[in-house]
Protein backbone atom coordinates (compact mmCIF):
# COMPACT_ATOMS: atom_id res chain seq x y z
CA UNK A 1 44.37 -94.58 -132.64
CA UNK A 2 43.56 -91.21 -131.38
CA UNK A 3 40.45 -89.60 -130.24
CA UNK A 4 37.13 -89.31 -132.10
CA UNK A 5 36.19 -85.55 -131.54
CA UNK A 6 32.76 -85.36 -130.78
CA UNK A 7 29.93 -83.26 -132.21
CA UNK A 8 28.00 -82.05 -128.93
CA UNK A 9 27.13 -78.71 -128.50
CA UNK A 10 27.84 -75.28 -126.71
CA UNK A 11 32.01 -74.79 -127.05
CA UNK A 12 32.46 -78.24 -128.64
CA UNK A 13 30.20 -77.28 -131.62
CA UNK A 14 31.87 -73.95 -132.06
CA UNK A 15 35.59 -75.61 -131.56
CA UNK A 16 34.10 -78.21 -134.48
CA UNK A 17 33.17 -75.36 -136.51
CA UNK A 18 36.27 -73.56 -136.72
CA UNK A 19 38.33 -77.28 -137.11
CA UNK A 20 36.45 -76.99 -140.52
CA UNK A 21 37.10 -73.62 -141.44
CA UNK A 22 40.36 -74.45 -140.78
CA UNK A 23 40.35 -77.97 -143.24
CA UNK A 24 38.38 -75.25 -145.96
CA UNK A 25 41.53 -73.24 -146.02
CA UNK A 26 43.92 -76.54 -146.67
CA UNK A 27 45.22 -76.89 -150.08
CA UNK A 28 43.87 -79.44 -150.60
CA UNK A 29 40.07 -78.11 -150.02
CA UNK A 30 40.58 -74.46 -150.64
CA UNK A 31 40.13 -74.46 -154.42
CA UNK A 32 36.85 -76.80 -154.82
CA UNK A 33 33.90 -75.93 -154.90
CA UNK A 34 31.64 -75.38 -152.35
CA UNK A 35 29.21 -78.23 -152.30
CA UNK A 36 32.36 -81.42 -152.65
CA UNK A 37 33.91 -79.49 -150.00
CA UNK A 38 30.88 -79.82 -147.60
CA UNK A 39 30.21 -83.53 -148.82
CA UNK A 40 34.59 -84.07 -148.02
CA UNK A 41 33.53 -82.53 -144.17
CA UNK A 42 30.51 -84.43 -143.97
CA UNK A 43 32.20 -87.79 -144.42
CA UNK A 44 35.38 -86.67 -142.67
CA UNK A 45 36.33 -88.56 -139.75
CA UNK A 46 38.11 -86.01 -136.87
CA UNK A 47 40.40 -87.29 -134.14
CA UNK A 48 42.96 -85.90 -131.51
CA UNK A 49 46.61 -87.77 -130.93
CA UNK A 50 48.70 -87.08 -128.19
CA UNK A 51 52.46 -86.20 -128.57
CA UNK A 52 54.14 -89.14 -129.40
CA UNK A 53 50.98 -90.93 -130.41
CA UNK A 54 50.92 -93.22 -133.67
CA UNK A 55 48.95 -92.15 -136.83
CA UNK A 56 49.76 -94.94 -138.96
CA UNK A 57 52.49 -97.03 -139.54
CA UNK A 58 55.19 -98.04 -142.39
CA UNK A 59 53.48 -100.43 -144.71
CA UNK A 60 50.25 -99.84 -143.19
CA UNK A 61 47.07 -100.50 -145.70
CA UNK A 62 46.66 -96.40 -146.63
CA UNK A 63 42.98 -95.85 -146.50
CA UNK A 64 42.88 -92.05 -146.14
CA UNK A 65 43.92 -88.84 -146.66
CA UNK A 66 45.21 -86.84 -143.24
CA UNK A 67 44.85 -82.58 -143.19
CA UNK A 68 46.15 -81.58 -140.17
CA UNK A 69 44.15 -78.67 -138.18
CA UNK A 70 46.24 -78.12 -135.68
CA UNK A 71 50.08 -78.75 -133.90
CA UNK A 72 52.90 -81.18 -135.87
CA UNK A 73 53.27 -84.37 -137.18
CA UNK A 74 56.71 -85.92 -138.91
CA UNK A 75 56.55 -88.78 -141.58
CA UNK A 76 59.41 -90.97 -141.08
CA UNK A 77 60.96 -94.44 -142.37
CA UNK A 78 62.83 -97.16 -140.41
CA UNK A 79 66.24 -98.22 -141.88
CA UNK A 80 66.51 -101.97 -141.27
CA UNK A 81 69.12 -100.81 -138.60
CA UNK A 82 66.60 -99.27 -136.64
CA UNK A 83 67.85 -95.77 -137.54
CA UNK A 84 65.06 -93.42 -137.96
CA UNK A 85 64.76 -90.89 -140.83
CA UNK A 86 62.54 -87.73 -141.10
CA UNK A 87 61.04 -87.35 -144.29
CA UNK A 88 59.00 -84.54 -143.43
CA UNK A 89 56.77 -82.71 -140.89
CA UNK A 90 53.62 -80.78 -141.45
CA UNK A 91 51.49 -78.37 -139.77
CA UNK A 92 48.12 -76.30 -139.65
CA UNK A 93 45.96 -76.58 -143.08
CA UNK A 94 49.03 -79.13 -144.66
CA UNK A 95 47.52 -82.81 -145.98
CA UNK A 96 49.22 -85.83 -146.99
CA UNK A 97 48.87 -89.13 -147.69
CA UNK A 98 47.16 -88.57 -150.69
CA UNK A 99 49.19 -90.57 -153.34
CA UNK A 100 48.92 -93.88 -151.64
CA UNK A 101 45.22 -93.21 -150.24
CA UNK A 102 44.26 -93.23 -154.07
CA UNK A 103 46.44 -96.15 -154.78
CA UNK A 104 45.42 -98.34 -152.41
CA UNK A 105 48.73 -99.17 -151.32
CA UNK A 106 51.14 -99.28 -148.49
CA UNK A 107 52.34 -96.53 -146.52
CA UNK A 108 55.98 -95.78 -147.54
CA UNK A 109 56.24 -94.23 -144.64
CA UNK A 110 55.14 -93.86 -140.47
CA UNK A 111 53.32 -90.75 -139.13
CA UNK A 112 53.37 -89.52 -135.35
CA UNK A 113 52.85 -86.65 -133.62
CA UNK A 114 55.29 -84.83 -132.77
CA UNK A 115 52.95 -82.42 -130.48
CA UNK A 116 49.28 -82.71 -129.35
CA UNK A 117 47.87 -82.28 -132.50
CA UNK A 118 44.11 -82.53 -134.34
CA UNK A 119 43.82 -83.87 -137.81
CA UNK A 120 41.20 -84.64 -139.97
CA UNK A 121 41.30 -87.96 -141.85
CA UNK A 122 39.21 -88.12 -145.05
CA UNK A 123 38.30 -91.72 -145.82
CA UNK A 124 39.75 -92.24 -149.35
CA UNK A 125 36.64 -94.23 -151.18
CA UNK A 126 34.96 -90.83 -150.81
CA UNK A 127 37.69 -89.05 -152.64
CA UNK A 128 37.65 -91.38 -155.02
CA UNK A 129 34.01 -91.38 -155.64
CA UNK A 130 34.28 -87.58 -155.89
CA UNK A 131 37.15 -87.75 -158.56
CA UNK A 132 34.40 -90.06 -161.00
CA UNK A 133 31.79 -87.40 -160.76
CA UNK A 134 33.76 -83.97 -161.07
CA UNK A 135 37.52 -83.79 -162.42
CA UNK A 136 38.36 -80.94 -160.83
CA UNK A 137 38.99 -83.04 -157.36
CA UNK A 138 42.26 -84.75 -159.29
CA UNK A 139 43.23 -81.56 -160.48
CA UNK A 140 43.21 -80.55 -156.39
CA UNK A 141 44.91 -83.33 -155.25
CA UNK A 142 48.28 -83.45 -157.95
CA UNK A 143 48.29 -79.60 -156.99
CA UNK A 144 48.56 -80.74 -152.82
CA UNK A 145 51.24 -83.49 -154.30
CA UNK A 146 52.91 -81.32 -156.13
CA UNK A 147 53.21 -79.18 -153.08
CA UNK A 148 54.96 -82.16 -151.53
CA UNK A 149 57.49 -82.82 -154.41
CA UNK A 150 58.39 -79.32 -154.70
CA UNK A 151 59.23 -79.67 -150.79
CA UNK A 152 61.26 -83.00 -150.77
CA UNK A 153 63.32 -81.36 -154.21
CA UNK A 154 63.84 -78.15 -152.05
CA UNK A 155 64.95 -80.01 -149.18
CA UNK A 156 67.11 -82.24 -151.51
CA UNK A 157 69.00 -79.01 -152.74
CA UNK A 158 69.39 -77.34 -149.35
CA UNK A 159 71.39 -80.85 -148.43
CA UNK A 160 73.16 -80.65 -151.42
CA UNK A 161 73.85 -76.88 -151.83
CA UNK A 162 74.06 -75.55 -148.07
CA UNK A 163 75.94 -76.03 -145.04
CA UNK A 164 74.56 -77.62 -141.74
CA UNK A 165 74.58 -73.73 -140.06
CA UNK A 166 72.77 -72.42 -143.01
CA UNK A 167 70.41 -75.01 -143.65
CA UNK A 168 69.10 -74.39 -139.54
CA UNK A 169 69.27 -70.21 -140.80
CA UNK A 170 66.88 -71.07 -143.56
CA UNK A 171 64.63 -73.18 -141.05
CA UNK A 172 64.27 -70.34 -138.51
CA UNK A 173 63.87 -67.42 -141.03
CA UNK A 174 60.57 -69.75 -142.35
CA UNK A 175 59.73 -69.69 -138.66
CA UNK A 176 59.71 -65.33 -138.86
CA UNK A 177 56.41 -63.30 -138.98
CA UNK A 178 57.96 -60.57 -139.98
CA UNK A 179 60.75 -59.71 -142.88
CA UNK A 180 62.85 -56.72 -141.47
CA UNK A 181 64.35 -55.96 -138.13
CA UNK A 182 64.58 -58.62 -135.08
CA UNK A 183 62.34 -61.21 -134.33
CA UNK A 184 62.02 -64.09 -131.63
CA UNK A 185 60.69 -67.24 -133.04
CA UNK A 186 59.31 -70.56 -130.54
CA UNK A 187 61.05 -73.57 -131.91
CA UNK A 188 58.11 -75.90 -133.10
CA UNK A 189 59.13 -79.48 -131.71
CA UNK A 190 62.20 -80.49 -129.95
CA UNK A 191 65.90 -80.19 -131.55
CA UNK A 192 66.11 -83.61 -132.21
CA UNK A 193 63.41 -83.94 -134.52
CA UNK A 194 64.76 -79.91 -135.69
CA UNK A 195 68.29 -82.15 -136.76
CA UNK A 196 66.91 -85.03 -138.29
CA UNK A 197 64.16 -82.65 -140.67
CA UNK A 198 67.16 -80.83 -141.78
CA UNK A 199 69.64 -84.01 -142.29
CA UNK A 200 72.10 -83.32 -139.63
CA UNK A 201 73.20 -85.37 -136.27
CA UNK A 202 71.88 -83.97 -132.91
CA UNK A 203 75.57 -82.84 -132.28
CA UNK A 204 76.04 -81.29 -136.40
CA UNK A 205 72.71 -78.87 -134.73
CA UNK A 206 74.55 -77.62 -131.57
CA UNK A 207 77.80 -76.91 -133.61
CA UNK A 208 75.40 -74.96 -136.02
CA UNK A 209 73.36 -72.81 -133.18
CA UNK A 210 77.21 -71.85 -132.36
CA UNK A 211 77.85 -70.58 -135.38
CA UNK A 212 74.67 -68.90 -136.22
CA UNK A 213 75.60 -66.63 -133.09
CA UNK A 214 78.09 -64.68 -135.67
CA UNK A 215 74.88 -63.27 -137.61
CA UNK A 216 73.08 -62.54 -134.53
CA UNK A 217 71.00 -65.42 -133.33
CA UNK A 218 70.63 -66.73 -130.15
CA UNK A 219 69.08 -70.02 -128.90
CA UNK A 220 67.26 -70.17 -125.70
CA UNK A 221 65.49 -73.32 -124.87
CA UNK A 222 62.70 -73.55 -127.04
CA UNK A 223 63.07 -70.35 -127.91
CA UNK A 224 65.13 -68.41 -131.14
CA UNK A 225 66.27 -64.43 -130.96
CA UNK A 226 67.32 -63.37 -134.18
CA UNK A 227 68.87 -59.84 -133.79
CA UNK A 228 68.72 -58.77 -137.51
CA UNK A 229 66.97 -60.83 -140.35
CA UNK A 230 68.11 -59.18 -143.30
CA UNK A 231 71.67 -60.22 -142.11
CA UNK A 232 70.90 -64.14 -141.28
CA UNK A 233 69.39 -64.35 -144.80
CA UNK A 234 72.16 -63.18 -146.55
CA UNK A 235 73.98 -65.69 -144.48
CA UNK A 236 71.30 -68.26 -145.61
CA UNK A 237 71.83 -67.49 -149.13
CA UNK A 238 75.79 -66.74 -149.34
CA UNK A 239 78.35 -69.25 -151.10
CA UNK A 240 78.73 -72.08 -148.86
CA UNK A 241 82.79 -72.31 -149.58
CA UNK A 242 82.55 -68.49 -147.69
CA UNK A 243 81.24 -70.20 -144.58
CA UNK A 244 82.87 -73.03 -144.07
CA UNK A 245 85.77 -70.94 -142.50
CA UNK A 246 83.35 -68.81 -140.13
């Protein structure tokens, strides 16, 4: 699965060398020190996928951990119907996998890409080995799943606590570089996958563009203009009994 990136030189070395400078930064790497981090890289395994391409698969032996370094990839289970639910997606300098990789058991869950994407896969009988000389790799790795738990409660009480319309609001002012003003944001991966990350039906996501227009946000393509983001996050963060009538 995927593409071995190679280690050759001229622009391939220096693309290598920022793909690690990159993995560094990860929360998972980012607070060791120096010389596990180097012996993680060294041992680190570094492929390419395609969009669409399989990482692993549901109930698949787990036998890493996965940083990604660069586009998206979306964990996702298989109802017994076929039906297909997004657990999550991550991006640049996010890991998972870590949980199981230690375990030694069965991916929960699948993981594709969801763009062209670059991840680095460290082989978990390293980590392992790492975590028996020097504590302070466990202590990393609950931080990184904490990370993840914190998410997947967050995204529990955004289902719970927020409309369809203000759950997409909160998912496009995370997309913002900037916190006053207007701002156009590029949609990440398709609207599809944008529905099924936030809980909703394809349809549920039109209806809510629609109504997002009231607070200034228009949808174009693949692309987001948000006239004034103050406004949409006090839309984001309002009572949701006051919205269901707008």
């Amino acid at each position: 699965m995927g593409r071995v990136l190679g280690r050759t030189k001229g622009d391939a070395f220096v693309a290598h060398e920022a793909q690690k400078a990159i993995a560094r930064q990860s929360l998972l790497l980012k607070s060791l020190p120096d010389q596990h981090v180097e012996t993680l890289l060294s041992h680190a395994i570094w492929r390419q996928y395609d969009r669409g391409e399989t990482i692993f698969v549901q109930e698949e032996s787990a036998q890493a951990v996965h940083v990604v370094l660069a586009g998206w990839v979306k964990l996702f289970r298989m109802s017994p119907t076929g039906a297909e639910a997004v657990v999550s997606v991550f991006t640049r300098g996010e890991s998972f996998g870590e949980a199981v990789a230690l375990r030694n058991v069965p991916y929960p869950v699948s993981a594709e890409a969801v763009s062209a994407c670059e991840i680095m896969h460290i082989p978990s009988p390293v980590l392992i080995s790492l975590m028996k000389t020097d504590p302070e790799i466990g202590i990393s790795i609950l931080a990184s799943t904490f990370t993840h738990l914190h998410a997947l409660v967050s995204q529990l009480e955004q289902l719970k606590a927020q409309t369809g319309a203000q759950r997409v609001a909160e998912f496009l002012l995370n997309l913002c570089d900037c916190d006053e003003g207007a701002c156009e944001v590029e949609l990440p991966y398709d609207k599809m996958l944008i529905a099924g990350r936030l809980g909703m039906k394809p349809e549920s996501l039109s209806r809510a563009f629609s109504r997002l227009k009231a607070v200034g946000v228009k949808i174009n393509r693949n692309h987001a203009e948000i006239s004034d983001i103050p406004l949409l996050r006090d839309y984001a963060d309002s009572d949701p009994a006051d919205n269901w009538a707008r």
